[in-house]
Protein backbone atom coordinates (compact mmCIF):
# COMPACT_ATOMS: atom_id res chain seq x y z
CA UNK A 1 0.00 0.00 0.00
CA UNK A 2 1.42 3.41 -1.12
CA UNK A 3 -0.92 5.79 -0.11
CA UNK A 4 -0.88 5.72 3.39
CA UNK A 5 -3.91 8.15 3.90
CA UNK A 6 -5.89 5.29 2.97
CA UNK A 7 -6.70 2.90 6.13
CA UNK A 8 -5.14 -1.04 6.09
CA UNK A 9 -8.38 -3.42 6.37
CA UNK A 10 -8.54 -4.75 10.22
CA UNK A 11 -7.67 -8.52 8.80
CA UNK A 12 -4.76 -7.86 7.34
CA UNK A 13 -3.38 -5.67 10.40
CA UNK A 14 -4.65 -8.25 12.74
CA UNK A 15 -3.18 -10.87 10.81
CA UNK A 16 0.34 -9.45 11.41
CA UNK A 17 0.24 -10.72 15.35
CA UNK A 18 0.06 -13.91 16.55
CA UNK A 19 -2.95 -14.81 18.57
CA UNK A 20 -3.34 -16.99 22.02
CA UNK A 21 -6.05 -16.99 24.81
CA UNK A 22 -5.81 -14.53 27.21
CA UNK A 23 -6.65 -11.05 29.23
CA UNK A 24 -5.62 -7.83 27.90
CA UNK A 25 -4.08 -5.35 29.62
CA UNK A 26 -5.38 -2.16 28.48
CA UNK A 27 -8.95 -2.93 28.44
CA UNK A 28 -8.89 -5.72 30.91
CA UNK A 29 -10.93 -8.00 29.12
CA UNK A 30 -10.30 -11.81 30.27
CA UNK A 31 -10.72 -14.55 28.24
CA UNK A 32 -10.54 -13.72 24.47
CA UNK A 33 -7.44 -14.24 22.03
CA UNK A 34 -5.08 -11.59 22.71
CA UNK A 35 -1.62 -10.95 21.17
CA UNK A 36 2.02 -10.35 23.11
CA UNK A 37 2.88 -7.58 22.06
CA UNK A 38 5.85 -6.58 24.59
CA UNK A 39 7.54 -7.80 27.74
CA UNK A 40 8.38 -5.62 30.56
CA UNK A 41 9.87 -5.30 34.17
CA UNK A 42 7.93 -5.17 36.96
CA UNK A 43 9.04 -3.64 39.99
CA UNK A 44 11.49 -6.41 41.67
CA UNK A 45 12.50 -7.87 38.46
CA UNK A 46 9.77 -9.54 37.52
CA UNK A 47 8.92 -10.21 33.77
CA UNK A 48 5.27 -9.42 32.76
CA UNK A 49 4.05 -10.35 29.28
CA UNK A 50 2.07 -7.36 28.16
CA UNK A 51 -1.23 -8.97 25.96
CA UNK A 52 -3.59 -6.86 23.88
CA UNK A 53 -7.06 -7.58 22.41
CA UNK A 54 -7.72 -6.69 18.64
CA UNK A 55 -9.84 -3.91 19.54
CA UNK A 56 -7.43 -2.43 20.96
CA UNK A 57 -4.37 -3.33 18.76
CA UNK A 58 -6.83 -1.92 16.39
CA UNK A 59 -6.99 0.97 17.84
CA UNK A 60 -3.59 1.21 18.69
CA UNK A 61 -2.60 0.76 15.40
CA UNK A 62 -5.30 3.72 14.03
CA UNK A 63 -3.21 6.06 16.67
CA UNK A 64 0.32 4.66 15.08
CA UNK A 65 -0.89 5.39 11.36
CA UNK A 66 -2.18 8.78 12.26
CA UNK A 67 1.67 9.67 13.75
CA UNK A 68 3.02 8.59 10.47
CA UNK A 69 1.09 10.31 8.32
CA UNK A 70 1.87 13.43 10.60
CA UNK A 71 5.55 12.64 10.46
CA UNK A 72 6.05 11.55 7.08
CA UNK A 73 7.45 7.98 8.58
CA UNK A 74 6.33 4.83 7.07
CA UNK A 75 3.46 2.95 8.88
CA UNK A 76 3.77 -0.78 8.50
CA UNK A 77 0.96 -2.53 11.03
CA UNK A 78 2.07 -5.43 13.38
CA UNK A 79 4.93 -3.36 15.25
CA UNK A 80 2.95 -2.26 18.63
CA UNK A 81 5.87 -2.89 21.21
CA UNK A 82 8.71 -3.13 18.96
CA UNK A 83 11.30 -0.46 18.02
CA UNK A 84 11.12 1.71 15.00
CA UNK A 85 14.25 -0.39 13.55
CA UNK A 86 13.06 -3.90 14.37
């Protein structure tokens, strides 16, 4: 897709994560298929595997394509979580 104006169909960006039962954690809905999409650390060292629903990767994603049409950058879905160079 060239014309990044023009918005990605939700398959296709959903498509780009790999899916796995779970709760997400940033609308803390339990038990549908959620995607990793970043690990952390938790205060004492812990590890936490952040999950997101497609709602909101799909929002998420809306939010990343609007920064790179204000910024000029390329917007390819499927990165939430991962650097710019990854």
């Amino acid at each position: 897709m060239t014309d990044q104006s023009e918005a990605w169909p939700p398959g296709e960006i959903l498509a780009a994560y790999d899916w796995q039962d779970g709760a997400c954690f940033r609308c803390r809905d339990g038990a549908r298929s959620v995607a990793h999409i970043a690990t952390v650390t938790a205060p004492g060292g812990a590890s936490v595997r952040l999950l997101m629903c497609g709602s909101c990767i799909l929002r998420e994603e809306e939010l990343r394509l609007s920064r790179a049409i204000a910024t000029g950058a390329t917007y390819v879905p499927g990165r939430i979580g991962r650097s710019p160079d990854s």
